[in-house]
Protein backbone atom coordinates (compact mmCIF):
# COMPACT_ATOMS: atom_id res chain seq x y z
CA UNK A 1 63.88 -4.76 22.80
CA UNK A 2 61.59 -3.28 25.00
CA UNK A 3 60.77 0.26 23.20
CA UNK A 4 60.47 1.66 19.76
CA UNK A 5 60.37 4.71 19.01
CA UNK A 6 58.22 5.17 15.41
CA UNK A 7 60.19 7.44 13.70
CA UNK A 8 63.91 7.33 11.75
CA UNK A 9 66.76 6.80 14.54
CA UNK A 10 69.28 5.15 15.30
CA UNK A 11 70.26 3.04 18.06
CA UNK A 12 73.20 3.91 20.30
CA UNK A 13 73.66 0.23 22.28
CA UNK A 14 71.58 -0.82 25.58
CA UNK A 15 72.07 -0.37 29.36
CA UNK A 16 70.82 -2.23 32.22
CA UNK A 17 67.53 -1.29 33.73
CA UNK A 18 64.21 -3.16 35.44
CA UNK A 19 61.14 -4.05 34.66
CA UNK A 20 58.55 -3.77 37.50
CA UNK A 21 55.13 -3.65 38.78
CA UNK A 22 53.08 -1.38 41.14
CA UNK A 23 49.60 -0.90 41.38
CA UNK A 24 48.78 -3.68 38.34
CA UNK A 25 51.16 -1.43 36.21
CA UNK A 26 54.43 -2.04 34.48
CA UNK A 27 57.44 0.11 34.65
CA UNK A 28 60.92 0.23 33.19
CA UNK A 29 63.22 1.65 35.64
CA UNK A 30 65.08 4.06 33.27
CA UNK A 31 64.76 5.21 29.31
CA UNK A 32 67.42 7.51 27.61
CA UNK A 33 66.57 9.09 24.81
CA UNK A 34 69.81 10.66 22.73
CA UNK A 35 68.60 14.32 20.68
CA UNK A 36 70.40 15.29 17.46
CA UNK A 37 70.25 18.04 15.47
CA UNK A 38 70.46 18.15 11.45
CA UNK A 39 74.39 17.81 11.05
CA UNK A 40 74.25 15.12 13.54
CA UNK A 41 75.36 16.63 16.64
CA UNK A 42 74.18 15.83 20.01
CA UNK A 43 72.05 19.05 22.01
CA UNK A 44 73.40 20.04 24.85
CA UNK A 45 71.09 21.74 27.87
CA UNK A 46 68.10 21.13 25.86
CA UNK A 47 64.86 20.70 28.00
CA UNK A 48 62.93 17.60 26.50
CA UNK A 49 59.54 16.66 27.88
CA UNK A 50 57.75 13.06 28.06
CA UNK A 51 54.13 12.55 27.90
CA UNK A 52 51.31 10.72 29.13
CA UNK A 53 52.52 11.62 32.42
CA UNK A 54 54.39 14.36 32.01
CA UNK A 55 58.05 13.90 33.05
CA UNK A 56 60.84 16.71 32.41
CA UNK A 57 64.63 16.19 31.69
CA UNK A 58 67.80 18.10 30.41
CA UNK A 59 70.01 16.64 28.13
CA UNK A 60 73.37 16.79 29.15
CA UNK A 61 76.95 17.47 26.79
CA UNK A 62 76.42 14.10 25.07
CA UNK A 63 72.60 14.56 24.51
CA UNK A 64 70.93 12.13 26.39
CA UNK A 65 67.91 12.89 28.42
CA UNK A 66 67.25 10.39 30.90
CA UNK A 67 63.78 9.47 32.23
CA UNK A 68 63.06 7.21 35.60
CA UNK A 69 60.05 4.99 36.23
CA UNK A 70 58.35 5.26 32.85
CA UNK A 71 54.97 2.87 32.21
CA UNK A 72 54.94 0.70 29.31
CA UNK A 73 52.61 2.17 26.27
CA UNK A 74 52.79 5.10 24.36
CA UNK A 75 54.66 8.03 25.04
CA UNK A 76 54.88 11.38 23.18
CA UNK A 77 58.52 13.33 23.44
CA UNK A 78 58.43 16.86 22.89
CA UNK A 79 61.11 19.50 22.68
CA UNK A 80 61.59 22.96 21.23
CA UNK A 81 64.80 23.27 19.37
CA UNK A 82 65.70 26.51 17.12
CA UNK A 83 62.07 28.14 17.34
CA UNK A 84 60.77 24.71 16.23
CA UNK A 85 58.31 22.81 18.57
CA UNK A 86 59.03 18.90 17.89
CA UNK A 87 56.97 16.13 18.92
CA UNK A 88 57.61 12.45 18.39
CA UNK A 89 55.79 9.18 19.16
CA UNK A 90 57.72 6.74 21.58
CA UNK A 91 55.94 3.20 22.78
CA UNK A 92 57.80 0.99 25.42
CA UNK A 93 56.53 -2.69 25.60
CA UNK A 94 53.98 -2.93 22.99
CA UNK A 95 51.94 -5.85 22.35
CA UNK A 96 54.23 -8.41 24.32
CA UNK A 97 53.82 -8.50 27.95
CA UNK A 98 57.57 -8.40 29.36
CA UNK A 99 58.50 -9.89 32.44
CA UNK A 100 59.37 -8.21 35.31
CA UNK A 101 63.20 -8.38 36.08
CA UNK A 102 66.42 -7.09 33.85
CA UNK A 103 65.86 -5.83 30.84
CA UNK A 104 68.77 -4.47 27.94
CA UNK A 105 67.05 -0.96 26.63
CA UNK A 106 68.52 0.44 23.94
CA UNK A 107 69.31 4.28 23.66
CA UNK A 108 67.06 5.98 21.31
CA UNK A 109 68.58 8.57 18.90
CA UNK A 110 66.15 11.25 18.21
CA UNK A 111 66.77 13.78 15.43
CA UNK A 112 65.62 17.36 15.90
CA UNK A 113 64.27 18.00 11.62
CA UNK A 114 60.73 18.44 10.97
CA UNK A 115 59.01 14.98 9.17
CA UNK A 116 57.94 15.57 5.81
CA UNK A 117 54.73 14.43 4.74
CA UNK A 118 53.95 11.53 3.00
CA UNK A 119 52.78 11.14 -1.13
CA UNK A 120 49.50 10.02 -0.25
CA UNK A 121 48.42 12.53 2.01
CA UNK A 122 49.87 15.26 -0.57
CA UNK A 123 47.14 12.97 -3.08
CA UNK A 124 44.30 12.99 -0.69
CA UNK A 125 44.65 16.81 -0.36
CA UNK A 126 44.92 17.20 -4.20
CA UNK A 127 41.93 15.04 -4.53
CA UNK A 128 39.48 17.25 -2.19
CA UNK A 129 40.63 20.23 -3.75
CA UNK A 130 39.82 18.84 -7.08
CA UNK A 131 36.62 17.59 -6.01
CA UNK A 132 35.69 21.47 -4.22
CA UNK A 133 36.61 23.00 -7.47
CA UNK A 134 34.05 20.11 -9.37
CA UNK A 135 31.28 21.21 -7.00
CA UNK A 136 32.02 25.26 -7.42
CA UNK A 137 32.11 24.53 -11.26
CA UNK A 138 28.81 22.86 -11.35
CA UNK A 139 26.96 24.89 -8.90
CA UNK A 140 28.12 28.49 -10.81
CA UNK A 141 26.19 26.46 -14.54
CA UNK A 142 23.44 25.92 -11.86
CA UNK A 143 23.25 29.36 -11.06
CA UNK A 144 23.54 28.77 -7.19
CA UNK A 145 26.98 30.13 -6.69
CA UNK A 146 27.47 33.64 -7.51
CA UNK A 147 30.65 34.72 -9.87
């Protein structure tokens, strides 16, 4: 498979598309990228954005955005949905150096809900807030901070 995307989606089959080469870098001919909202439901006319290069596209009824000539490596896909602004890390290729010919790419199903942190870096925050409150504490016996 010749692209990830490194958050929770789903995969909605493959379609045809190229690999190829110009100017000593690799391209896949075409990526489609399927947005989602909470219940599910595909987003219609919804402008979706793809960086390093920036490339635009509008998803159509079914809520694929389509994207030609894309480099292998990491991408970032942005949209605003709902007052939200959403942003999502996509990498094509990866580590493996793919051939140049036809490929199978899988549609990407990307869901438009904001990620919830994870435990540890809830921990890590608890942590330096414990350890400011440690250093307040013993600096007020000191006499250095004032009350």
């Amino acid at each position: 498979m010749p692209g990830k995307i490194e958050e929770k989606l789903g995969n909605l089959g493959f379609f045809n598309a190229e690999i190829f080469k110009r100017e000593g870098k690799k391209y896949i001919s075409e990526i489609r990228l399927r947005i989602i909202n909470k219940e599910n439901n595909p987003i219609a006319n919804l402008e979706v954005k793809l960086f390093s290069s920036p490339k635009t596209s509008i998803t159509g009824e079914n809520g694929i955005a389509s994207f030609k000539e894309v480099g292998l490596g990491r991408h970032t896909v942005a949209f605003s949905y709902q007052g939200q602004n959403f942003r999502k890390k996509l990498t094509l290729g990866g580590k493996d150096s793919y051939k140049e010919g036809s490929v199978q790419v899988p549609v990407f199903e990307i869901k438009a809900e904001k990620d919830e942190r994870p435990w540890w870096e809830w921990m890590i925050l608890a942590v330096l807030i414990l350890i400011a409150i440690i250093a307040i504490v013993k600096k007020r016996k000191k006499g250095i901070v004032p009350r």
